[in-house]
Protein backbone atom coordinates (compact mmCIF):
# COMPACT_ATOMS: atom_id res chain seq x y z
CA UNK A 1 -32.53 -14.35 26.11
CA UNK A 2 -30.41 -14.82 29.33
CA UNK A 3 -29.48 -18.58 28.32
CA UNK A 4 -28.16 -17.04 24.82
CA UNK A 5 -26.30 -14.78 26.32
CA UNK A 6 -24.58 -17.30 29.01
CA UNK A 7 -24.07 -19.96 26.01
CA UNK A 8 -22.46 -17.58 23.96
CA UNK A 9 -20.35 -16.27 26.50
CA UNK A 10 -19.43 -19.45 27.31
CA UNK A 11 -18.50 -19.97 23.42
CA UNK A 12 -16.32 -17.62 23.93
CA UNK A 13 -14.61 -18.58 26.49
CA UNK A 14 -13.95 -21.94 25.09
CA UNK A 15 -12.51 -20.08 22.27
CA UNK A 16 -10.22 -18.03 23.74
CA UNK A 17 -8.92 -20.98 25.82
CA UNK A 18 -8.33 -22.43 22.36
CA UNK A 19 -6.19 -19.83 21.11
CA UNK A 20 -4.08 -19.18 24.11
CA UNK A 21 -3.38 -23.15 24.68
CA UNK A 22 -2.65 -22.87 20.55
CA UNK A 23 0.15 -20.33 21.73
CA UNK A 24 1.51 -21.97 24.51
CA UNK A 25 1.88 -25.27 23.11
CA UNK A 26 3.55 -24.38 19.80
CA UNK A 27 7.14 -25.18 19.58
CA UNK A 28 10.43 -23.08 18.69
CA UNK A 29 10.49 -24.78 15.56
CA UNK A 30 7.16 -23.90 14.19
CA UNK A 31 7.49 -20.16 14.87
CA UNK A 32 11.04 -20.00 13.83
CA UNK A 33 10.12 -21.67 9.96
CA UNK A 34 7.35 -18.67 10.16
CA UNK A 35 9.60 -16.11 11.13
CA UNK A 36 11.90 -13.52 9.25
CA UNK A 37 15.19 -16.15 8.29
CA UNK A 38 18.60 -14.99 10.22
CA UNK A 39 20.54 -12.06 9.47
CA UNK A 40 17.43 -11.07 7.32
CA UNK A 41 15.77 -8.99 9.87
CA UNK A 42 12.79 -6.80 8.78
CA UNK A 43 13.20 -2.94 7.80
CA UNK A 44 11.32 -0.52 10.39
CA UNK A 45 8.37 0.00 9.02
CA UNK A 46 6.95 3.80 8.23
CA UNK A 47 3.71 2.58 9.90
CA UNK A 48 3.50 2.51 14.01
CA UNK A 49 0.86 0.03 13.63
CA UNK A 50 2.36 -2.13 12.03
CA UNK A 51 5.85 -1.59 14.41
CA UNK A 52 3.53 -2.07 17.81
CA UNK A 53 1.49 -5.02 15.66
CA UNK A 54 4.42 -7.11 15.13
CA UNK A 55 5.40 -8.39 17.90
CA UNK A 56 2.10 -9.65 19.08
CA UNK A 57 1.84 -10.93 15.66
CA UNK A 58 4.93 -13.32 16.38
CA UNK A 59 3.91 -14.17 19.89
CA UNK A 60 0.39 -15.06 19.13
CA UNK A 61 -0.26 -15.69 15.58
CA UNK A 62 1.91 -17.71 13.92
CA UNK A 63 0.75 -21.11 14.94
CA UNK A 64 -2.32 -19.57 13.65
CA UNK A 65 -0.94 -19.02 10.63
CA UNK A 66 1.14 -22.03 10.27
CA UNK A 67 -2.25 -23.61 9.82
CA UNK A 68 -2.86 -21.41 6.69
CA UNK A 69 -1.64 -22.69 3.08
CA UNK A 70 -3.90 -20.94 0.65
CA UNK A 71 -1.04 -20.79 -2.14
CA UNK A 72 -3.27 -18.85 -4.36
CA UNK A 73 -4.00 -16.31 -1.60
CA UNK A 74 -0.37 -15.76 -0.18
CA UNK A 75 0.64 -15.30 -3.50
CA UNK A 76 -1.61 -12.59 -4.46
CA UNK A 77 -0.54 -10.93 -0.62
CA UNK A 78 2.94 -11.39 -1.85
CA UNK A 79 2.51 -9.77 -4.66
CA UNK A 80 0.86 -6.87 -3.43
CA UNK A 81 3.70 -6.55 -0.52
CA UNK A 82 6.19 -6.34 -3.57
CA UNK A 83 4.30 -3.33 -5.62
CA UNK A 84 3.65 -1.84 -2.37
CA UNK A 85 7.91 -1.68 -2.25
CA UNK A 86 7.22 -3.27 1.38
CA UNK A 87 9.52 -6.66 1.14
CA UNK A 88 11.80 -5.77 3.68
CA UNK A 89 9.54 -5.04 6.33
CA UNK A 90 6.87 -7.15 6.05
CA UNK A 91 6.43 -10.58 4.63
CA UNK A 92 3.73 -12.57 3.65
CA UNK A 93 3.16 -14.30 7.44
CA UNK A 94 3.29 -11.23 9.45
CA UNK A 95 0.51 -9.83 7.10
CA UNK A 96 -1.81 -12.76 7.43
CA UNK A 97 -0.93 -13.08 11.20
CA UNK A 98 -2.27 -8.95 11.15
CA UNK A 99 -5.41 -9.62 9.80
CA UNK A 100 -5.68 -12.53 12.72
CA UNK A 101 -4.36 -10.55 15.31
CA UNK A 102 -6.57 -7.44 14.40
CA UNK A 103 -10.00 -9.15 12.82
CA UNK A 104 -10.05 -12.47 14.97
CA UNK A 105 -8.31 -12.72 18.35
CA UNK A 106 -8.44 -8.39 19.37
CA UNK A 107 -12.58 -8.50 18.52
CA UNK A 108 -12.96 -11.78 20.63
CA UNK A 109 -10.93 -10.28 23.69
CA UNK A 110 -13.21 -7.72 23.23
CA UNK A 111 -16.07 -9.85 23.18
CA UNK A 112 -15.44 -11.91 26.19
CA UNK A 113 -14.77 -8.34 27.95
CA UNK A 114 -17.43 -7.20 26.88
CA UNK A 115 -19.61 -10.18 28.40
CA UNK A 116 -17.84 -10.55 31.64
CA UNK A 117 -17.72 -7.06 32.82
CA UNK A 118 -20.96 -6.19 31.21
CA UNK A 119 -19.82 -3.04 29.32
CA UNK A 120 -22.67 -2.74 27.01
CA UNK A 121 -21.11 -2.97 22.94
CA UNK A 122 -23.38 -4.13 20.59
CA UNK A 123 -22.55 -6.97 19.15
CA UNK A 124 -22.22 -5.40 15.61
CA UNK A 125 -19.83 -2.57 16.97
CA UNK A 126 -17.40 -5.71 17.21
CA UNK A 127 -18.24 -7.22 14.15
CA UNK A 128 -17.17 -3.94 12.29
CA UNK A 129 -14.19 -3.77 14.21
CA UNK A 130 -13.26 -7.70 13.27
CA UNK A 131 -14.04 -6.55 9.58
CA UNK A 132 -11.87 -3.50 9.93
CA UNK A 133 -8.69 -5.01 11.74
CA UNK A 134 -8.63 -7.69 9.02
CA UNK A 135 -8.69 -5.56 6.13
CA UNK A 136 -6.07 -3.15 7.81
CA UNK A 137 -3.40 -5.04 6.51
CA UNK A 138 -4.90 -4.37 2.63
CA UNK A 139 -5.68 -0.77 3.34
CA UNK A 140 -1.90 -0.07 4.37
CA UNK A 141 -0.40 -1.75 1.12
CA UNK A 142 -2.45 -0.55 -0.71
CA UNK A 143 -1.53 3.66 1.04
CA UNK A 144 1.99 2.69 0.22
CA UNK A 145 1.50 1.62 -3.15
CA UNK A 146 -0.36 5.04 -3.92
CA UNK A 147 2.07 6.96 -2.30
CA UNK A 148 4.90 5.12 -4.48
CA UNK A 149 3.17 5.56 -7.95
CA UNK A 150 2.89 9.36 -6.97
CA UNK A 151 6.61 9.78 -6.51
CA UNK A 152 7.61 7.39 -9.23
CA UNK A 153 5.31 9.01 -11.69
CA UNK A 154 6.67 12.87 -10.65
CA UNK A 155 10.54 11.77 -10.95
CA UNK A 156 9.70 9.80 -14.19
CA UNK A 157 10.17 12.36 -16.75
CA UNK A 158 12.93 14.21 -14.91
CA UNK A 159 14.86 10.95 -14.27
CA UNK A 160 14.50 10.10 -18.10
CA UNK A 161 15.77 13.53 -19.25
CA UNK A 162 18.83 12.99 -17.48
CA UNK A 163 19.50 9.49 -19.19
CA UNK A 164 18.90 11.20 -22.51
CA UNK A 165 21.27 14.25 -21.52
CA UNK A 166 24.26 11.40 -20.28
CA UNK A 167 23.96 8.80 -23.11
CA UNK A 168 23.70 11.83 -25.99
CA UNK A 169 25.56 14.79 -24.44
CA UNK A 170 28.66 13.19 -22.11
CA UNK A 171 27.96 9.91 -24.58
CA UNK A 172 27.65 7.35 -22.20
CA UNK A 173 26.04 4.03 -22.54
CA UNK A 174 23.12 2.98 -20.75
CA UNK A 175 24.42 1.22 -17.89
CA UNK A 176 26.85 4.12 -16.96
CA UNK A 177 23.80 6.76 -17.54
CA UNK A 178 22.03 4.82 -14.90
CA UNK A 179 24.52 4.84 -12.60
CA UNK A 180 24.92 8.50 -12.66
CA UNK A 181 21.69 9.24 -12.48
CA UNK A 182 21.21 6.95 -9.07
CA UNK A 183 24.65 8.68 -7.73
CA UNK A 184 23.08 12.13 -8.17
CA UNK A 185 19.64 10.87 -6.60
CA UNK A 186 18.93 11.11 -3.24
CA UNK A 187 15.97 9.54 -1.60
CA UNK A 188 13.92 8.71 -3.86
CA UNK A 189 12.00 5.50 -5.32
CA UNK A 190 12.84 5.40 -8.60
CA UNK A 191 16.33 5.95 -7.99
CA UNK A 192 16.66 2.74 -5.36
CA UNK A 193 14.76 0.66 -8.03
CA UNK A 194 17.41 1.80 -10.56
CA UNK A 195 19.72 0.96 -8.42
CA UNK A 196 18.31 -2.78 -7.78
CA UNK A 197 18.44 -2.80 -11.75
CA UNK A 198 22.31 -2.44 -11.27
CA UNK A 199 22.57 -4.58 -8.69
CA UNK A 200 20.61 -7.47 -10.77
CA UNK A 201 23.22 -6.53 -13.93
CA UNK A 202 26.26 -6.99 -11.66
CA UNK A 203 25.62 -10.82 -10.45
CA UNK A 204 24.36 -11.82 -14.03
CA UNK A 205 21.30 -10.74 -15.16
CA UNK A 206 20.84 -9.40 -18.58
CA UNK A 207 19.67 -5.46 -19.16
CA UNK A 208 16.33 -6.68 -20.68
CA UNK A 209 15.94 -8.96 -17.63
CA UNK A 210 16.70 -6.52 -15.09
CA UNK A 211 14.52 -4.06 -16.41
CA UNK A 212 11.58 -6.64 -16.40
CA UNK A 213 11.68 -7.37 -13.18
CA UNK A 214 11.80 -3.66 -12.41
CA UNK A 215 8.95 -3.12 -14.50
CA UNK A 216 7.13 -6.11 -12.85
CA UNK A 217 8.19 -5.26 -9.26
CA UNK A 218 6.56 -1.84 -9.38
CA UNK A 219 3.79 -2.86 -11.93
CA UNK A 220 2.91 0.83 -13.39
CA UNK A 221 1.69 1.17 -16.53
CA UNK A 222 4.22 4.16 -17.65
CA UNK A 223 7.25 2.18 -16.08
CA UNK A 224 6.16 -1.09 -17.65
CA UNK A 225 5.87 0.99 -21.80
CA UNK A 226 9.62 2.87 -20.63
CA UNK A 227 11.11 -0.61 -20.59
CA UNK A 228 9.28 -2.14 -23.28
CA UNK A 229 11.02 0.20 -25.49
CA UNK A 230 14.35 0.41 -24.16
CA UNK A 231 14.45 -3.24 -24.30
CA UNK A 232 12.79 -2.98 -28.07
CA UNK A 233 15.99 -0.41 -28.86
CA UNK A 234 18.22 -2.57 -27.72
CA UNK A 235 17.08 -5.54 -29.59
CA UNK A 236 17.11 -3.56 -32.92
CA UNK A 237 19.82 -1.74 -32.25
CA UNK A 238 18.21 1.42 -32.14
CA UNK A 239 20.64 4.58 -30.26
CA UNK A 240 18.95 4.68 -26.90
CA UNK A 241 19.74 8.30 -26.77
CA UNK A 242 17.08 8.73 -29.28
CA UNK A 243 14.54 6.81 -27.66
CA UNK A 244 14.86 8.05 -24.74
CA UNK A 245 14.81 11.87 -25.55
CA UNK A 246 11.13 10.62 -27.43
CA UNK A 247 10.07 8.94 -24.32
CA UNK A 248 10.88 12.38 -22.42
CA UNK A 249 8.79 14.21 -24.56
CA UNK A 250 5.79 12.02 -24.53
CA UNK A 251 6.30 11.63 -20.84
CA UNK A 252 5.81 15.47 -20.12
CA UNK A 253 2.98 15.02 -22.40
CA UNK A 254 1.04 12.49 -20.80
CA UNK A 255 1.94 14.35 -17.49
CA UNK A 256 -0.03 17.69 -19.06
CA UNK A 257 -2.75 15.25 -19.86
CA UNK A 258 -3.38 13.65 -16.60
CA UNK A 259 -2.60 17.45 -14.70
CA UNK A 260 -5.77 18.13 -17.04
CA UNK A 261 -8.20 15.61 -16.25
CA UNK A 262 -7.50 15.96 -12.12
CA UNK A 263 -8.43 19.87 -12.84
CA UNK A 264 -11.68 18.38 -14.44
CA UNK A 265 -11.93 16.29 -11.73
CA UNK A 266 -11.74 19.17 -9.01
CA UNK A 267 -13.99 21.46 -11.21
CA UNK A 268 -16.60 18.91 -10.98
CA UNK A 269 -15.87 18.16 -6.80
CA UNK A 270 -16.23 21.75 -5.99
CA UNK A 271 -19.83 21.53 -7.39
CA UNK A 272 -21.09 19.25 -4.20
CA UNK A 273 -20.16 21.44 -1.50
CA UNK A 274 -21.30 24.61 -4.03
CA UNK A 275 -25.04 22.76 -4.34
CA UNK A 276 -25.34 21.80 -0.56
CA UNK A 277 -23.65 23.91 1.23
CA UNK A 278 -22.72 27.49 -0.01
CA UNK A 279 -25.81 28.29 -2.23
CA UNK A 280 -28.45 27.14 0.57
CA UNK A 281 -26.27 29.48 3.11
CA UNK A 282 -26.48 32.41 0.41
CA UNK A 283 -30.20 31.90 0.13
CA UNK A 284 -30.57 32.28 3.79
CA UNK A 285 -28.77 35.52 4.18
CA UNK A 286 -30.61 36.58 1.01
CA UNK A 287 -34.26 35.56 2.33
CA UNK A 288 -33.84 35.14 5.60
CA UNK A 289 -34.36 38.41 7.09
CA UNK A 290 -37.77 38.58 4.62
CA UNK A 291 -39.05 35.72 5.67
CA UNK A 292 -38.55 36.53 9.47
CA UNK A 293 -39.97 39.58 8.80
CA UNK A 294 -42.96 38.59 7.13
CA UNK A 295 -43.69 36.15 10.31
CA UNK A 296 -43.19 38.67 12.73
CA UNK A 297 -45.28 41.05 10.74
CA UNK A 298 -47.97 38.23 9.98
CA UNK A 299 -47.86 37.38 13.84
């Protein structure tokens, strides 16, 4: 048992030396075609983890990572970076270079601590902490893109009244509803993604267009049937003041319908806690004091 543990120790070792020569070695260049291009610096990002993580992540991962092609992989991280509304503060290298940093190289340090100063974690404690640092990365896109469906779904039917209300009221066109609307807006999601949609419109891109790639940058369900029929309006030349004031309705509706099924949901929650916890502590205030009773009695 004590040759396992000095061969594997030594494994480790020889690994780490790996890594760290890996580091050293790796030119400028390499690390600079990883890194975020010039003048294109990343956002700060909301999550401290990921602030204190990147550094490290530059400094010590991306020769890892330069190793990495996996198209189909990066493009599915990509993707989930860009529904998660997190392109400007985290690209797809730093997120791979994470899940290094976090599930290979921090659980090996670790490990050859662990060994040489004979501080007694089980091997599996470090495992689970290797499975846990790499799937950080996941776990935090995923928290964002949550968070963003929340907001975009709340503001959805309020930002769409308005639109009716400009292009049927004050009879503007859609364009010039939208950019009212994202004027009067302040901090929210929807509104900066409208605003994108502008953006897209000014250096050439068709409405249709720039509502697609809305649509597919934020990849929700009641976003993605909002500009399927706006664009469908458009190409029959139905008034979008009509469609829009329909889309409100049904909007409000579906937002009833979904307020419903979470207080089903929550009806249906409450019952754990009720089964294990409150009716056994209700049945031992009832009986209790019997039951002591009859054993002091019976004693």
């Amino acid at each position: 048992m004590g040759d396992l543990l000095i061969i594997g120790g030594l494994l480790l070792v020889g690994v780490a030396i790996y890594l760290i020569s890996n580091v050293l070695l790796t030119t400028n260049e390499e690390n600079a075609t990883l890194s975020w291009a010039s003048g294109d610096e990343p956002d700060k990002s909301k999550s401290k983890f990921i602030e204190l993580s990147r550094p490290l992540v530059h400094r010590f991962c991306m020769s890892l990572v330069s190793k990495i092609q996996a198209p189909d992989y990066r493009k599915r991280v990509q993707r989930k970076i860009l529904t998660a509304g997190l392109s400007t503060e985290l690209n797809v290298n730093e997120f791979i270079g994470m899940q290094i940093l976090w599930g290979l190289l921090f659980p090996l340090l670790l490990a050859l601590l662990n060994f040489t100063l004979e501080l007694g974690y089980h091997p599996g404690v470090l495992i689970l902490l290797g499975f846990g640092g790499s799937f950080f990365p996941h776990m935090h896109v995923k928290s964002e893109k949550q968070k963003r469906y929340t907001e975009i779904i709340t503001d959805l039917p309020f930002f769409i009244d308005l639109l009716a209300l400009s292009t049927q009221a004050a009879g503007m066109d859609f364009i010039s509803a939208i950019q009212r609307v994202v004027e009067k807006a302040d901090h929210s999601v929807l509104a900066d993604e409208l605003g994108t949609v502008l953006r897209d419109i000014k250096v050439g891109a068709s409405r249709s267009e720039a509502l697609k790639a809305m649509a597919d940058r934020l990849d929700i369900q009641e976003i993605t049937s909002f500009v399927v029929v706006v664009v469908d309006a458009e190409a029959s030349g139905t008034p979008v003041g009509n469609v829009l004031k329909q889309q409100s309705i049904q909007m409000r509706m579906e937002r009833v319908t979904r307020a419903e099924k979470a207080g089903a949901r929550a009806s249906q929650l409450i019952l754990v806690p009720l089964m294990f916890i409150i009716i056994p502590a209700v049945f031992i205030m009832v009986f209790g004091p019997a039951v002591l009773k009859f054993f002091s009695g019976g004693g």
